[in-house]
Every structure is written in structure tokens, then in C-alpha cells.
C-alpha atoms as a PDB file:
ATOM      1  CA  UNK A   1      84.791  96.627 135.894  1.00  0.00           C
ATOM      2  CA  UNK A   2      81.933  94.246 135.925  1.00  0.00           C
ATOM      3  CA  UNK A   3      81.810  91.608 139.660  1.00  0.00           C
ATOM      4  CA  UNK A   4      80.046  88.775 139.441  1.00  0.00           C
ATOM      5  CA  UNK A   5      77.137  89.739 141.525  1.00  0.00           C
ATOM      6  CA  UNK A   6      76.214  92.400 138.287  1.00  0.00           C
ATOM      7  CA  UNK A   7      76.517  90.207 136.118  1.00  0.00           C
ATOM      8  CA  UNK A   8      74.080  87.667 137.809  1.00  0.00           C
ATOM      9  CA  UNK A   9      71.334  90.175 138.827  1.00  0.00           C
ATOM     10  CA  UNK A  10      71.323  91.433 134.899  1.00  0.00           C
ATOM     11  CA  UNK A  11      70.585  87.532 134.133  1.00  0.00           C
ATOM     12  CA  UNK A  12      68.727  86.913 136.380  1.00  0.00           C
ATOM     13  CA  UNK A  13      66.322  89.775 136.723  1.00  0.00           C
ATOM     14  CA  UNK A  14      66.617  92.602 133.956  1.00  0.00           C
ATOM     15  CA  UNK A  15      64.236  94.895 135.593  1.00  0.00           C
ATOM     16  CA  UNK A  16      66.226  94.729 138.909  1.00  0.00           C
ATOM     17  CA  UNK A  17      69.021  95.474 137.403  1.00  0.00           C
ATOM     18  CA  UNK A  18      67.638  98.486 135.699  1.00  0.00           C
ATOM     19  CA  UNK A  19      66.821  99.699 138.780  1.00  0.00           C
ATOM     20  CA  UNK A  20      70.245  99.026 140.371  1.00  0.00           C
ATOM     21  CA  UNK A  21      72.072 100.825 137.259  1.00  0.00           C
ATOM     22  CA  UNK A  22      69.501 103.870 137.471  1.00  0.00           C
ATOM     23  CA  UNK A  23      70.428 104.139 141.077  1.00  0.00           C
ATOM     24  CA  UNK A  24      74.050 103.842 141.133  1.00  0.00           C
ATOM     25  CA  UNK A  25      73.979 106.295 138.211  1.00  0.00           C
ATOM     26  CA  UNK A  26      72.082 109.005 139.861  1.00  0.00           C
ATOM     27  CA  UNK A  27      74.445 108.312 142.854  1.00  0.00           C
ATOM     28  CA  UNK A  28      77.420 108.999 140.437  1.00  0.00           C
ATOM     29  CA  UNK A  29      79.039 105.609 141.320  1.00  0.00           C
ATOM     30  CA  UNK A  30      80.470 105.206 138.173  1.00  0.00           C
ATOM     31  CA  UNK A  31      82.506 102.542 139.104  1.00  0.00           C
ATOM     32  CA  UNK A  32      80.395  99.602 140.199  1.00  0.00           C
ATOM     33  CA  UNK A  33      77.904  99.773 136.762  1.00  0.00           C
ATOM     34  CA  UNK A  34      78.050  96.978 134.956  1.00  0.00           C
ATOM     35  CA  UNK A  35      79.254  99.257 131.844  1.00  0.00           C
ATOM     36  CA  UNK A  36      79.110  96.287 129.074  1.00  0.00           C
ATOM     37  CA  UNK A  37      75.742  95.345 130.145  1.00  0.00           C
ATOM     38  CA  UNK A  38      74.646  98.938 129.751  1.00  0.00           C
ATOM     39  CA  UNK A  39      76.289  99.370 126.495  1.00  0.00           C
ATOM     40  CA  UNK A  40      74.255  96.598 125.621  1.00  0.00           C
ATOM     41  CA  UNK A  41      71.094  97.752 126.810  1.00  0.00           C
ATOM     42  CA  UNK A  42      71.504 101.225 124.987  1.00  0.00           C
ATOM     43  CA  UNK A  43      72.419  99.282 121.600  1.00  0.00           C
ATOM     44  CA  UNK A  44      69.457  97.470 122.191  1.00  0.00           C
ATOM     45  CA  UNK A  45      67.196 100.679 122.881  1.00  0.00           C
ATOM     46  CA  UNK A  46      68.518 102.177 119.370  1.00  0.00           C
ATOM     47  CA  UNK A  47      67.616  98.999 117.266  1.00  0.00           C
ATOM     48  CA  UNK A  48      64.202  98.804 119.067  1.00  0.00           C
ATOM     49  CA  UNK A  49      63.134 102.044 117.453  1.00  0.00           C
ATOM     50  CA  UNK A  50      64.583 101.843 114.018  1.00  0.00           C
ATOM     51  CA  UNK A  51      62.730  98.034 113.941  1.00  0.00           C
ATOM     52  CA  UNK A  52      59.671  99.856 115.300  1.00  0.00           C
ATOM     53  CA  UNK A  53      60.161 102.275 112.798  1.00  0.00           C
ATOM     54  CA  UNK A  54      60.247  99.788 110.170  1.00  0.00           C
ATOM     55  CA  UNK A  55      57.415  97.698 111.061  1.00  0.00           C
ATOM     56  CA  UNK A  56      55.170 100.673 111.561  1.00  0.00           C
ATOM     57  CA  UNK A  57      56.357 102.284 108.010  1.00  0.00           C
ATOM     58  CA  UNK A  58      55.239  98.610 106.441  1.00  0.00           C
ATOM     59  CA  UNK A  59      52.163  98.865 108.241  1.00  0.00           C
ATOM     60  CA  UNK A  60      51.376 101.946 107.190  1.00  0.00           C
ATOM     61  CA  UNK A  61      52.500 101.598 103.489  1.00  0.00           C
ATOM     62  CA  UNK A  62      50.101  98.338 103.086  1.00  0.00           C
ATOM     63  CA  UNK A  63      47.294  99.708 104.465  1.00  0.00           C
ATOM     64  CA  UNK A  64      47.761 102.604 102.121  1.00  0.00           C
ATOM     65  CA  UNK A  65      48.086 100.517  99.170  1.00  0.00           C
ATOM     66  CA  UNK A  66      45.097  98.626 100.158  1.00  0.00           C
ATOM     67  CA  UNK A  67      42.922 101.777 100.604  1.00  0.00           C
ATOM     68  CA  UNK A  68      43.924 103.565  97.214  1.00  0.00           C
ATOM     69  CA  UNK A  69      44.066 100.243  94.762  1.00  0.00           C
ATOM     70  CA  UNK A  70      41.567  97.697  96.139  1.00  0.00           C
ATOM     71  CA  UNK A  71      37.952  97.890  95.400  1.00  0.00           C
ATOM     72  CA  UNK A  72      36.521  96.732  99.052  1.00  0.00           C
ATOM     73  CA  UNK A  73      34.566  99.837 100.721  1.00  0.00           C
ATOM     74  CA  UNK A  74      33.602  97.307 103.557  1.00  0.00           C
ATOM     75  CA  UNK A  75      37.202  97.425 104.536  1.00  0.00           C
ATOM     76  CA  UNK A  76      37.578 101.043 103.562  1.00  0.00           C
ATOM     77  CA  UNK A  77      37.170 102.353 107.432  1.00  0.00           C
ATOM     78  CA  UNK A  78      39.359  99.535 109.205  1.00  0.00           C
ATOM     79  CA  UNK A  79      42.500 100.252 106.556  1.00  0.00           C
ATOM     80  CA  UNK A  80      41.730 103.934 107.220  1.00  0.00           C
ATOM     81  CA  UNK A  81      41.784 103.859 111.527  1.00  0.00           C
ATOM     82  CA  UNK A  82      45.198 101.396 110.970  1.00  0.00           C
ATOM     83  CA  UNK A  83      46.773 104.531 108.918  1.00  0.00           C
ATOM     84  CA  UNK A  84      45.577 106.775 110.902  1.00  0.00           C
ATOM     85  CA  UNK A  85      47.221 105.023 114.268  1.00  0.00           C
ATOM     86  CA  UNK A  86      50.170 104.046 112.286  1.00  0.00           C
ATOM     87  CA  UNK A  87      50.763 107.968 111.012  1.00  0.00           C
ATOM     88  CA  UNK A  88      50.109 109.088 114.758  1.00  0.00           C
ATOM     89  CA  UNK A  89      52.825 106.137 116.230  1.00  0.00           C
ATOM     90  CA  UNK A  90      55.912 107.212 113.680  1.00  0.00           C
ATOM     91  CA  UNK A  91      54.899 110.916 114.064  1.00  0.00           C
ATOM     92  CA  UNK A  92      55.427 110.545 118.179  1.00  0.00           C
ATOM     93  CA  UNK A  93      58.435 108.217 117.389  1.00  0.00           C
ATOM     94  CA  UNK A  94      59.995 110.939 114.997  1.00  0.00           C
ATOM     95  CA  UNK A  95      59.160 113.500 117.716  1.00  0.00           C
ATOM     96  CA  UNK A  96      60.889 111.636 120.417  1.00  0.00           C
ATOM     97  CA  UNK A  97      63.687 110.598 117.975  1.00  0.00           C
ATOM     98  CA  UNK A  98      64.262 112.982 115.064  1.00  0.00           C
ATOM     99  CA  UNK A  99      67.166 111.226 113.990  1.00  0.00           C
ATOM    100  CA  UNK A 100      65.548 108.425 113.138  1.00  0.00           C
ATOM    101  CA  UNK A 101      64.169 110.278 109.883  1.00  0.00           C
ATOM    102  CA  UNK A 102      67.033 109.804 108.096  1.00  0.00           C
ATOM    103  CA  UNK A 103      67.273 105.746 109.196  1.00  0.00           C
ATOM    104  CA  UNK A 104      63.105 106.065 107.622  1.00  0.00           C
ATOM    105  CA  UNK A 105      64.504 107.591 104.279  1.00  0.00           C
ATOM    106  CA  UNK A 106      67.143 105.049 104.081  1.00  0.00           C
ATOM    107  CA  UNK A 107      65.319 101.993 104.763  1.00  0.00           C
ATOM    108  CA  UNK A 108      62.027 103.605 102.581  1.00  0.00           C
ATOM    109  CA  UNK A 109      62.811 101.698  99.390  1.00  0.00           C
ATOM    110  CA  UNK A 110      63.497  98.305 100.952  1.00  0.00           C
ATOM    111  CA  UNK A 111      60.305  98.880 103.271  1.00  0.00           C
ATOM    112  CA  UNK A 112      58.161 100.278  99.999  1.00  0.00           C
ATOM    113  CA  UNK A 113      59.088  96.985  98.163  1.00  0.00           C
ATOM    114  CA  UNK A 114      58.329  94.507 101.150  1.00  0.00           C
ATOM    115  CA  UNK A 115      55.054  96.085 101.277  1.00  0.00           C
ATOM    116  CA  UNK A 116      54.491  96.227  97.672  1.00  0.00           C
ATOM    117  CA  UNK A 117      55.201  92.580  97.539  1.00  0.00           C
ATOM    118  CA  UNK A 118      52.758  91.777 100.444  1.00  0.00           C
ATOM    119  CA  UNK A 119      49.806  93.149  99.091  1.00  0.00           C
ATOM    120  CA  UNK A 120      50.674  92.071  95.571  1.00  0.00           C
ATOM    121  CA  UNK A 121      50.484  88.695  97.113  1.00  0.00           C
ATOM    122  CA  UNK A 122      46.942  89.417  99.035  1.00  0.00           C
ATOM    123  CA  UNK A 123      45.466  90.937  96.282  1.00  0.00           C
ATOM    124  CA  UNK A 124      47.024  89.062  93.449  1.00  0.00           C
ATOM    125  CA  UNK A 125      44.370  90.271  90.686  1.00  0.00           C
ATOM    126  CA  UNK A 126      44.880  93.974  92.038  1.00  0.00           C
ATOM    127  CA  UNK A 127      47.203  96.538  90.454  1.00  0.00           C
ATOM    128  CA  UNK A 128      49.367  98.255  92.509  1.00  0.00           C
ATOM    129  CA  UNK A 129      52.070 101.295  91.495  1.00  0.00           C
ATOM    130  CA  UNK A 130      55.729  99.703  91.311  1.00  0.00           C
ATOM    131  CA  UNK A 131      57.235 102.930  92.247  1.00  0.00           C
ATOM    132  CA  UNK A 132      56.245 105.078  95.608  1.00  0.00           C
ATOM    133  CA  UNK A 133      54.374 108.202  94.066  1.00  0.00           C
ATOM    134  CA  UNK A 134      53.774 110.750  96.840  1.00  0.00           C
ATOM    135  CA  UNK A 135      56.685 112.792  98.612  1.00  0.00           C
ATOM    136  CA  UNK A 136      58.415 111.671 102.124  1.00  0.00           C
END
């Protein structure tokens, strides 16, 4: 059960309260965590990565799109470094988290259309693929 004091430190100072939690955890005193506040926390953990993993996938796809379909070879080596950080970012994040492929190949199509439509709207005279045409 949660006192009052927990409660206050994890509103009052989130990083203090980590490192209470941490330490009564590693002490195995189970019984003085603040158990909805770490429930919370952990939630919060998992939908950090799958936005992370979202944001870097729209990243990615748009400065993909950019590179193969617009005609700009001055911006040719600044789209390529951004894929090349973005592919190196969601490879460590599916290494760290390889369950978090299957939340990529579920959000993919809603991700390849965002991106689609923000490059479409950049590049307005450009033509772009409607359909993603390489494997995941």
C-alpha cells in the first residue's frame, strides 16, 4: 500500500523516487514501494519505445522517399547520414527490445502513409510510390 510520504516524493521529485524504489527493491522490501506509481512508470517505459519506434520509422521512411524520388543531389548526403542514424537507432532499439518488431509491422502501414503524405506535401510536384515496395 502506497503512504503519503511515496506518494509526495514521486511528485515531487521523480528521480528521487527512482532511486528510493530501486533501493527498496534491491532490499526486497516489497511492501513499502509505491506499486501504482511503478506500474505507472513501467507503462510509461513500454509506450516510450513503441513512440520512439514510430517516430524513428517516419524518420527514416521520409528520408528514404526523399533520397530515391527527389531530384536534389545537394541534399543527397544529409538524407543519406539521417537514414543511416535512423537504421542504426531502430536496429539498437530492436536489439534491446525484439518484441517491439511486431508493434513496427503493425504500425508500418499507418507510419508508411504519414510519411507518404509528408513528403507528398514537401515535394508537391514530386512522384512518390503509393504502396511500400521493398520487404520489412
Amino acid at each position: 500500500m502506497q503512504t503519503q510520504s511515496q506518494q509526495t516524493l514521486y511528485e515531487q521529485d521523480l528521480a528521487a523516487w527512482f532511486n528510493d524504489t530501486i533501493a527498496k527493491l534491491k532490499a526486497k522490501d516489497f511492501d513499502a514501494i509505491d506499486i501504482d506509481s511503478l506500474i505507472e512508470e513501467i507503462e510509461g517505459l513500454a509506450g516510450r519505445d513503441r513512440r520512439e519506434l514510430k517516430n524513428r520509422l517516419k524518420v527514416l521512411l521520409v528520408h528514404l522517399l526523399k533520397r530515391l524520388y527527389v531530384d536534389a543531389p545537394q541534399d543527397y548526403r544529409g538524407w543519406e547520414l539521417t537514414i543511416q542514424e535512423q537504421r542504426e537507432q531502430l536496429s539498437d532499439l530492436l536489439e534491446q527490445s525484439p518484441s517491439l518488431r511486431n508493434h513496427l509491422i503493425k504500425t508500418f502501414p499507418d507510419i508508411w502513409q504519414r510519411s507518404l503524405s509528408t513528403v507528398r506535401a514537401e515535394y508537391p510536384s514530386d512522384q512518390f510510390p503509393a504502396e511500400w515496395q521493398f520487404s520489412l
